[in-house]
PDB file of N, CA and C in Angstrom:
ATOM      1  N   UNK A   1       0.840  -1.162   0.000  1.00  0.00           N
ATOM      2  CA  UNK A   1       0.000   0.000   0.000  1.00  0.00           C
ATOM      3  C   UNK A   1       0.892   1.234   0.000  1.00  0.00           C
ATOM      4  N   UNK A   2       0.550   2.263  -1.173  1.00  0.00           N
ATOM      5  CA  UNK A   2       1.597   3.421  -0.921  1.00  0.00           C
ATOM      6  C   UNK A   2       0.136   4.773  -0.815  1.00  0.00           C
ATOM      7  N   UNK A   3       0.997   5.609   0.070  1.00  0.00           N
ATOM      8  CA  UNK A   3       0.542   6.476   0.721  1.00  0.00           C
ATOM      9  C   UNK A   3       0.510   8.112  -0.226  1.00  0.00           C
ATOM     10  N   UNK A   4      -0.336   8.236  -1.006  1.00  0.00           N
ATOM     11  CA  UNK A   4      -0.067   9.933  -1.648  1.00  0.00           C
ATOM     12  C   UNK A   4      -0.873  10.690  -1.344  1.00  0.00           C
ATOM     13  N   UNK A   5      -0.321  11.958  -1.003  1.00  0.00           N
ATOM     14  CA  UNK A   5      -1.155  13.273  -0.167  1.00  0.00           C
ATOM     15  C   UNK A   5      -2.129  12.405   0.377  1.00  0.00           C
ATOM     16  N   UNK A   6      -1.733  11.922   1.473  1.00  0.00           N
ATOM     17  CA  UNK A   6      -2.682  11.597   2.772  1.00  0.00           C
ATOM     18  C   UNK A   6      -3.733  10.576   1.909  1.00  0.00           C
ATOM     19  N   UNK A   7      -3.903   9.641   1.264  1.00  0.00           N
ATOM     20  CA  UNK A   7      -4.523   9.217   0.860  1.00  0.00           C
ATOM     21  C   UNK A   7      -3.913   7.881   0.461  1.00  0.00           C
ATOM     22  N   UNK A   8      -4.468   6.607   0.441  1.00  0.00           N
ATOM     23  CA  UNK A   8      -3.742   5.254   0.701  1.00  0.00           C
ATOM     24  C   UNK A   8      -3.762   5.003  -1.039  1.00  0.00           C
ATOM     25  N   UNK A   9      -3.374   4.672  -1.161  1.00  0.00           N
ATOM     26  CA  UNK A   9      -3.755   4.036  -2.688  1.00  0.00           C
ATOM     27  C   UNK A   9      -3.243   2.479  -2.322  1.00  0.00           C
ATOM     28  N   UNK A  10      -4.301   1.877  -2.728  1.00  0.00           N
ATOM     29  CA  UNK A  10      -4.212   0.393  -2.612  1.00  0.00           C
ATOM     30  C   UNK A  10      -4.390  -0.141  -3.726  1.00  0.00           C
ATOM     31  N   UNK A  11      -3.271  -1.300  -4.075  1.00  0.00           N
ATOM     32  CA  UNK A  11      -2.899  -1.344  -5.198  1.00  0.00           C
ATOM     33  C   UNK A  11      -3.952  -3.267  -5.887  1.00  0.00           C
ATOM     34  N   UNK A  12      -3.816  -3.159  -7.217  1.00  0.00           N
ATOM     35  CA  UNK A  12      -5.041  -4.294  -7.887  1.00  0.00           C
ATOM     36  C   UNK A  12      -4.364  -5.737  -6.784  1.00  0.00           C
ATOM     37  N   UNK A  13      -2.681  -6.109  -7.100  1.00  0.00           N
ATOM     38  CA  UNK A  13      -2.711  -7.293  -6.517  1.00  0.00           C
ATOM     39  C   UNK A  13      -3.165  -7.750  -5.072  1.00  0.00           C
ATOM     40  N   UNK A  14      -3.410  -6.157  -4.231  1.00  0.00           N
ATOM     41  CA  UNK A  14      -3.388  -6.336  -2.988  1.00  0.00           C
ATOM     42  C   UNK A  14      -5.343  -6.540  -3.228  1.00  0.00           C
ATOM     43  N   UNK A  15      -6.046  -6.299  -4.012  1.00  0.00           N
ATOM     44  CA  UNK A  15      -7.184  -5.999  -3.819  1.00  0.00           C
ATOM     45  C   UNK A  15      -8.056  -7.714  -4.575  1.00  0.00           C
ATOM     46  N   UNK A  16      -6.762  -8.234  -5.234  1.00  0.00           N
ATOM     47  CA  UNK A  16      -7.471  -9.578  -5.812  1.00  0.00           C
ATOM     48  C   UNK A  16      -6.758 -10.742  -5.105  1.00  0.00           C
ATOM     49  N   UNK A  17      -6.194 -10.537  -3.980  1.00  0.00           N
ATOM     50  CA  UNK A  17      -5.493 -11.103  -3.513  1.00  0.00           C
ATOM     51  C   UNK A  17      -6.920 -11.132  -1.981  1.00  0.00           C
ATOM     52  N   UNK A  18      -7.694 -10.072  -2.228  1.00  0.00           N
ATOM     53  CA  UNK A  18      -9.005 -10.204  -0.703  1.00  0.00           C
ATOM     54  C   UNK A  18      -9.996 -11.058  -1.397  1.00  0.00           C
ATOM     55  N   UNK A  19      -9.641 -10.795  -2.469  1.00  0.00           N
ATOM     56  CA  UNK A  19     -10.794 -11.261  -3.272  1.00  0.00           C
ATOM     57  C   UNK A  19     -10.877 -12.842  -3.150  1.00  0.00           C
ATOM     58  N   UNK A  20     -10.135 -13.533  -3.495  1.00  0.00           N
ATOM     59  CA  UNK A  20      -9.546 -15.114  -3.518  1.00  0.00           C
ATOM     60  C   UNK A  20     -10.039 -14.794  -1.784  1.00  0.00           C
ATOM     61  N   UNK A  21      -9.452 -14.572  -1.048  1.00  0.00           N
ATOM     62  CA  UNK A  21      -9.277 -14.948   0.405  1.00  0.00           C
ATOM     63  C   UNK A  21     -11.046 -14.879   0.375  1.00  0.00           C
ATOM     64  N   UNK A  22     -11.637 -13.919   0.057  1.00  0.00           N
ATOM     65  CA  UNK A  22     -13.346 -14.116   0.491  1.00  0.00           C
ATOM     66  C   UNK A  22     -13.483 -14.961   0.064  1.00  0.00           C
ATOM     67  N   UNK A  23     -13.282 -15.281  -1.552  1.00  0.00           N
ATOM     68  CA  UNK A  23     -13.699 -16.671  -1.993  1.00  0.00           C
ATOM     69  C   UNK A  23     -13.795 -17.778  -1.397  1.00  0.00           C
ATOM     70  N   UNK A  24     -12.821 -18.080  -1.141  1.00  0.00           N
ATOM     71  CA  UNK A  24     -12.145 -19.243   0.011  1.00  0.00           C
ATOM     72  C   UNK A  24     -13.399 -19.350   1.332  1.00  0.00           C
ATOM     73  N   UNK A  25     -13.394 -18.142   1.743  1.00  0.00           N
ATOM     74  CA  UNK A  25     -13.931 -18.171   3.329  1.00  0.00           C
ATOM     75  C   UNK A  25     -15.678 -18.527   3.013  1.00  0.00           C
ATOM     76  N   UNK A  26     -15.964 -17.688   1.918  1.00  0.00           N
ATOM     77  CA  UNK A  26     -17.358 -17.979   1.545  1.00  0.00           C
ATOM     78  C   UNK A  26     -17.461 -19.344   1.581  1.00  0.00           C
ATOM     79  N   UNK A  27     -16.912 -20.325   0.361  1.00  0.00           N
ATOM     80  CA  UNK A  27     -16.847 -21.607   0.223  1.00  0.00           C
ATOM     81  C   UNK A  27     -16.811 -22.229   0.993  1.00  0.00           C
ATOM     82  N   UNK A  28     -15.763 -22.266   2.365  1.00  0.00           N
ATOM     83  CA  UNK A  28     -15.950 -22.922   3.637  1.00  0.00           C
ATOM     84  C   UNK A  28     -17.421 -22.982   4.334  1.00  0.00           C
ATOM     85  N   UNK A  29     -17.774 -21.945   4.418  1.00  0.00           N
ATOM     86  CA  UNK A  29     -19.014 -21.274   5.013  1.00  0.00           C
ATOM     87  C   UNK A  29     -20.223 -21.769   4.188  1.00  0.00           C
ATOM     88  N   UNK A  30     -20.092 -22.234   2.899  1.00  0.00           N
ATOM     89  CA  UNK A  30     -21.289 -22.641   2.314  1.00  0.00           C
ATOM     90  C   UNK A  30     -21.550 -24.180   2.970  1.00  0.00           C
ATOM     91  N   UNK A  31     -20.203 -24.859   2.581  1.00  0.00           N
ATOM     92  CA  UNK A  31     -20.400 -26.202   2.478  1.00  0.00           C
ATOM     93  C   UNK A  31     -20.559 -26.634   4.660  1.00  0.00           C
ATOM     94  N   UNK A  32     -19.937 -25.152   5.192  1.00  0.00           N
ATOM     95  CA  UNK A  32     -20.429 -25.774   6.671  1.00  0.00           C
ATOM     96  C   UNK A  32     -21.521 -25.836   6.905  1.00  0.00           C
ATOM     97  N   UNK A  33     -22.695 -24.428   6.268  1.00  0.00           N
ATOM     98  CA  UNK A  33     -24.111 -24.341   6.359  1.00  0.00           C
ATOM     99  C   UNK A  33     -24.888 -25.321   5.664  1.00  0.00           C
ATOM    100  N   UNK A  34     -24.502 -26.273   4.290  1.00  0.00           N
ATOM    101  CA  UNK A  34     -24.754 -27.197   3.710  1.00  0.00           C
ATOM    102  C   UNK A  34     -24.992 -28.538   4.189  1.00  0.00           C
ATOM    103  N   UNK A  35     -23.752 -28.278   5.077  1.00  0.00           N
ATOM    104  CA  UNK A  35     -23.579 -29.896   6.026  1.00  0.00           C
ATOM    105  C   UNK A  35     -24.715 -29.532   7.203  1.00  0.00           C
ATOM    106  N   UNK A  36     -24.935 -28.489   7.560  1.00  0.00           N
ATOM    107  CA  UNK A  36     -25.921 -28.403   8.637  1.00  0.00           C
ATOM    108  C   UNK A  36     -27.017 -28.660   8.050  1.00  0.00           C
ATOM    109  N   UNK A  37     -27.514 -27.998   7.222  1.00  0.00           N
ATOM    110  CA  UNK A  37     -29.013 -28.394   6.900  1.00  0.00           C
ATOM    111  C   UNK A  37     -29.120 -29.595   6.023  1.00  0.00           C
ATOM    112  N   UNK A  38     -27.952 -30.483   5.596  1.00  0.00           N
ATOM    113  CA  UNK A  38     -28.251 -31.763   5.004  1.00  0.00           C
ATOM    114  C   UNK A  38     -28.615 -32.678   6.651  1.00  0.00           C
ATOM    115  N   UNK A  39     -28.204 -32.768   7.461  1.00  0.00           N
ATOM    116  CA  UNK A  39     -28.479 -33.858   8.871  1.00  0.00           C
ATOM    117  C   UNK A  39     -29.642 -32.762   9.465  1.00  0.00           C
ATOM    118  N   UNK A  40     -30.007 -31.509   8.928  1.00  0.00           N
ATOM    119  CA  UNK A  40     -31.125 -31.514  10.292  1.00  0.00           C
ATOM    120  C   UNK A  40     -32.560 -32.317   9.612  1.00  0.00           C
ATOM    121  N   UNK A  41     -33.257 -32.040  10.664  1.00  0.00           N
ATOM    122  CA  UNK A  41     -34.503 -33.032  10.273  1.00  0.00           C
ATOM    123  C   UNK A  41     -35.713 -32.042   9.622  1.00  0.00           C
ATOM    124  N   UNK A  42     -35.496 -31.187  10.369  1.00  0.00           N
ATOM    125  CA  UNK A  42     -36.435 -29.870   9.606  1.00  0.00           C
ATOM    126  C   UNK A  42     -35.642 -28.890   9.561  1.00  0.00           C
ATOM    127  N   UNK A  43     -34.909 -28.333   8.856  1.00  0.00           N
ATOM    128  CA  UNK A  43     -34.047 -27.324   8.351  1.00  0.00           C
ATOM    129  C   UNK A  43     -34.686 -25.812   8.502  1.00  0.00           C
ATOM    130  N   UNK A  44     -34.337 -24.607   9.383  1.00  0.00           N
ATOM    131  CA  UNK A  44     -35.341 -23.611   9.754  1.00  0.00           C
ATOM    132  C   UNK A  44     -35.390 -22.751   8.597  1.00  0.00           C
ATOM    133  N   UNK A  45     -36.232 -21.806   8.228  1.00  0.00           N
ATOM    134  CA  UNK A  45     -36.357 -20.817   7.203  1.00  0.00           C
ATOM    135  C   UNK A  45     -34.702 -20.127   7.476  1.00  0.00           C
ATOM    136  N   UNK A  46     -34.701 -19.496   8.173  1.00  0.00           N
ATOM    137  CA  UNK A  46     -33.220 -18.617   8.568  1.00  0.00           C
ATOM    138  C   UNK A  46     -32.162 -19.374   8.573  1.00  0.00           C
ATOM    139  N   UNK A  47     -32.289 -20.705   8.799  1.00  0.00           N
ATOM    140  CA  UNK A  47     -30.966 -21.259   7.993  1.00  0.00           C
ATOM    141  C   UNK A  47     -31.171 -21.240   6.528  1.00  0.00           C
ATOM    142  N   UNK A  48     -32.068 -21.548   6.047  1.00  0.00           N
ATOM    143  CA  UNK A  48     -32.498 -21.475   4.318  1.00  0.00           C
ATOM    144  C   UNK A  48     -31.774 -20.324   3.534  1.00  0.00           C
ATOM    145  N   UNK A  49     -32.660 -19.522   4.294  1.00  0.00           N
ATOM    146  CA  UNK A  49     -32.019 -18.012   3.976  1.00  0.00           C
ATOM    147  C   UNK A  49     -30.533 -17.864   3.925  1.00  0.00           C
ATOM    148  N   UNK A  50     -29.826 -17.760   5.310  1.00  0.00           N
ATOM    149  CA  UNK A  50     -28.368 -17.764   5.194  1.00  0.00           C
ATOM    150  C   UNK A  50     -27.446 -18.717   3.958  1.00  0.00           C
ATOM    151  N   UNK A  51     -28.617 -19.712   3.980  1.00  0.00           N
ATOM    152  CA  UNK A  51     -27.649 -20.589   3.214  1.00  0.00           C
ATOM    153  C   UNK A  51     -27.716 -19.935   1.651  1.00  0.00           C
ATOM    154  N   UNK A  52     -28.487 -19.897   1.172  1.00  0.00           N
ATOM    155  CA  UNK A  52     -28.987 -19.055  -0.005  1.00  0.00           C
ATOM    156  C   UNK A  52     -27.875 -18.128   0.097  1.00  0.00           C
ATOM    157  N   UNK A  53     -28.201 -16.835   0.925  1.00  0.00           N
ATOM    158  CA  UNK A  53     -27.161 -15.837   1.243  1.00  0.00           C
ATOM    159  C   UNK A  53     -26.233 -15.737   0.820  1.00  0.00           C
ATOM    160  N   UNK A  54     -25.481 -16.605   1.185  1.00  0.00           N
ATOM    161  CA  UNK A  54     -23.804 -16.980   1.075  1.00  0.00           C
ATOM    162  C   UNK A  54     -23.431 -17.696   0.288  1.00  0.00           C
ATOM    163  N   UNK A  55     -24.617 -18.559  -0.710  1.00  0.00           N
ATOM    164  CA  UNK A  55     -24.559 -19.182  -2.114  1.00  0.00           C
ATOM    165  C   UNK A  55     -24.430 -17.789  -3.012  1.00  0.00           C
ATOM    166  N   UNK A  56     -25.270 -16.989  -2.984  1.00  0.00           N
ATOM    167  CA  UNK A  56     -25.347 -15.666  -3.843  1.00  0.00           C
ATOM    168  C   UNK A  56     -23.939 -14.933  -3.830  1.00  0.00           C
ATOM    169  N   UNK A  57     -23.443 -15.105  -3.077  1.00  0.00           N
ATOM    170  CA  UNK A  57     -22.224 -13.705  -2.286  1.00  0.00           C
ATOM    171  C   UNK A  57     -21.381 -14.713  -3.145  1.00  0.00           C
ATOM    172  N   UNK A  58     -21.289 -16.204  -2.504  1.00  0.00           N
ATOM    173  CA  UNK A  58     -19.896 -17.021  -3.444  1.00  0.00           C
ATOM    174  C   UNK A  58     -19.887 -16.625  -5.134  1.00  0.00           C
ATOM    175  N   UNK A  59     -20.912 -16.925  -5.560  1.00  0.00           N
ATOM    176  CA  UNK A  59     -21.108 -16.782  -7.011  1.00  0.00           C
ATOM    177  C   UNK A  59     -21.140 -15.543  -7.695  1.00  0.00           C
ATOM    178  N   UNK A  60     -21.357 -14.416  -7.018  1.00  0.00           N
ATOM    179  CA  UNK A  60     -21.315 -12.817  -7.362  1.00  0.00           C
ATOM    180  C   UNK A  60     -19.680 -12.607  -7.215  1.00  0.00           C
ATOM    181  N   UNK A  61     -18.729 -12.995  -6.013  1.00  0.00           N
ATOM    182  CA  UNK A  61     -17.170 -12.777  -5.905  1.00  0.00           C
ATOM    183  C   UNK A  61     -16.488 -13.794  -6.897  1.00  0.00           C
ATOM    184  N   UNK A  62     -16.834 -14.892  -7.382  1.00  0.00           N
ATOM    185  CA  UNK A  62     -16.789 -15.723  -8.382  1.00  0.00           C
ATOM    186  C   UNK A  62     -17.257 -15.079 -10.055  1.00  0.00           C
ATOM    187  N   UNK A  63     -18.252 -14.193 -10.153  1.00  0.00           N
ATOM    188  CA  UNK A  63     -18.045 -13.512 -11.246  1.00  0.00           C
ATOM    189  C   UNK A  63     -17.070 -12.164 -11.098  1.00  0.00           C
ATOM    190  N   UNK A  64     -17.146 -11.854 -10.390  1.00  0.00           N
ATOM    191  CA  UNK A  64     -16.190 -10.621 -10.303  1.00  0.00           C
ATOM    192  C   UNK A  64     -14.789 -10.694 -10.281  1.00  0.00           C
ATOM    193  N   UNK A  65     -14.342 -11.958 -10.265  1.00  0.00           N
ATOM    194  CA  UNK A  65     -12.593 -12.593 -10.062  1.00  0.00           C
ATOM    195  C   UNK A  65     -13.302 -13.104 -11.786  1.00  0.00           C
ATOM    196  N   UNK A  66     -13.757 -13.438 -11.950  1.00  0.00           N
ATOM    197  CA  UNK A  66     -13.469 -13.907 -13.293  1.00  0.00           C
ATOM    198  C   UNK A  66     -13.489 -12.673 -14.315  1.00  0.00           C
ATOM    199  N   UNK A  67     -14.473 -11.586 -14.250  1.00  0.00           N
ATOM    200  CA  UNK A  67     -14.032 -10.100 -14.448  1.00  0.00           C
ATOM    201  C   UNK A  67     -12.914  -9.679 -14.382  1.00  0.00           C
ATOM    202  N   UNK A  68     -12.316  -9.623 -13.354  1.00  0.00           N
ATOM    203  CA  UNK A  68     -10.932  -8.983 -12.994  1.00  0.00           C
ATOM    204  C   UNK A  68      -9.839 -10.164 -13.387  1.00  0.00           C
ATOM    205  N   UNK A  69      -9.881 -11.195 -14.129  1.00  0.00           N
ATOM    206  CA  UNK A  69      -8.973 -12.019 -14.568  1.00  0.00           C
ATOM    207  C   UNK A  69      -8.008 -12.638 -13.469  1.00  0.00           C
ATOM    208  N   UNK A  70      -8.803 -12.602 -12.469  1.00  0.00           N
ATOM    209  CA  UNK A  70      -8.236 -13.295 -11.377  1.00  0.00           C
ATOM    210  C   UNK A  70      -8.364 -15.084 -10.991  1.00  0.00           C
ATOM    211  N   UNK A  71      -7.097 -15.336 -10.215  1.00  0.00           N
ATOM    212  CA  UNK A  71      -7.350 -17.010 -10.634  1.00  0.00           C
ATOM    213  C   UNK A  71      -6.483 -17.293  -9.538  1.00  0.00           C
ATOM    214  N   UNK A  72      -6.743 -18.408  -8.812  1.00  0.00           N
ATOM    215  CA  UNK A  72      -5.764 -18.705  -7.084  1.00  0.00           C
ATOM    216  C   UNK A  72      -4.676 -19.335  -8.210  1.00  0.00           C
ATOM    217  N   UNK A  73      -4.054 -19.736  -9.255  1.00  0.00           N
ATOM    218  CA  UNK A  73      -2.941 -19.912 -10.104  1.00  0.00           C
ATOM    219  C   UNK A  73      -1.874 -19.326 -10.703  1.00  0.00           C
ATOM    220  N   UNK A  74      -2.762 -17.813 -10.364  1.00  0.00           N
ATOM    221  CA  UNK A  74      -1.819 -16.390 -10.581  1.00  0.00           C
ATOM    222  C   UNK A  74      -0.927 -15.810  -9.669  1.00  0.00           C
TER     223      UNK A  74
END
């Protein structure tokens, strides 16, 4: 990160480099909420929801790395 007239400028690798890391964390987070509502017996609306949620968020940061030509290989 470099610093001009008081102002950060943060640079693309540092910014697709959060990007991958959400990716990642989303994905964890899907397949933990996944595994929960595959064993419950009645699965609640608000888990539904969340789970949905965080299906949407993975696949929206998943088009936007593919936008920005980003790839965990780069």
């Amino acid at each position: 990160m470099v610093v001009i007239f008081g102002r950060k400028k943060i640079r693309k690798k540092d910014i697709d480099q959060k990007l991958l890391t959400d990716i990642r964390s989303l994905k964890a987070e899907w397949e933990t909420l996944d595994n929960i509502i595959e064993h419950s017996v009645d699965p609640s609306e608000s888990g539904l929801a969340d789970l949905a949620l965080v299906k949407a968020k993975y696949f929206y940061l998943l088009r936007e790395a593919r936008f920005r030509g980003v790839s965990a290989l780069s």
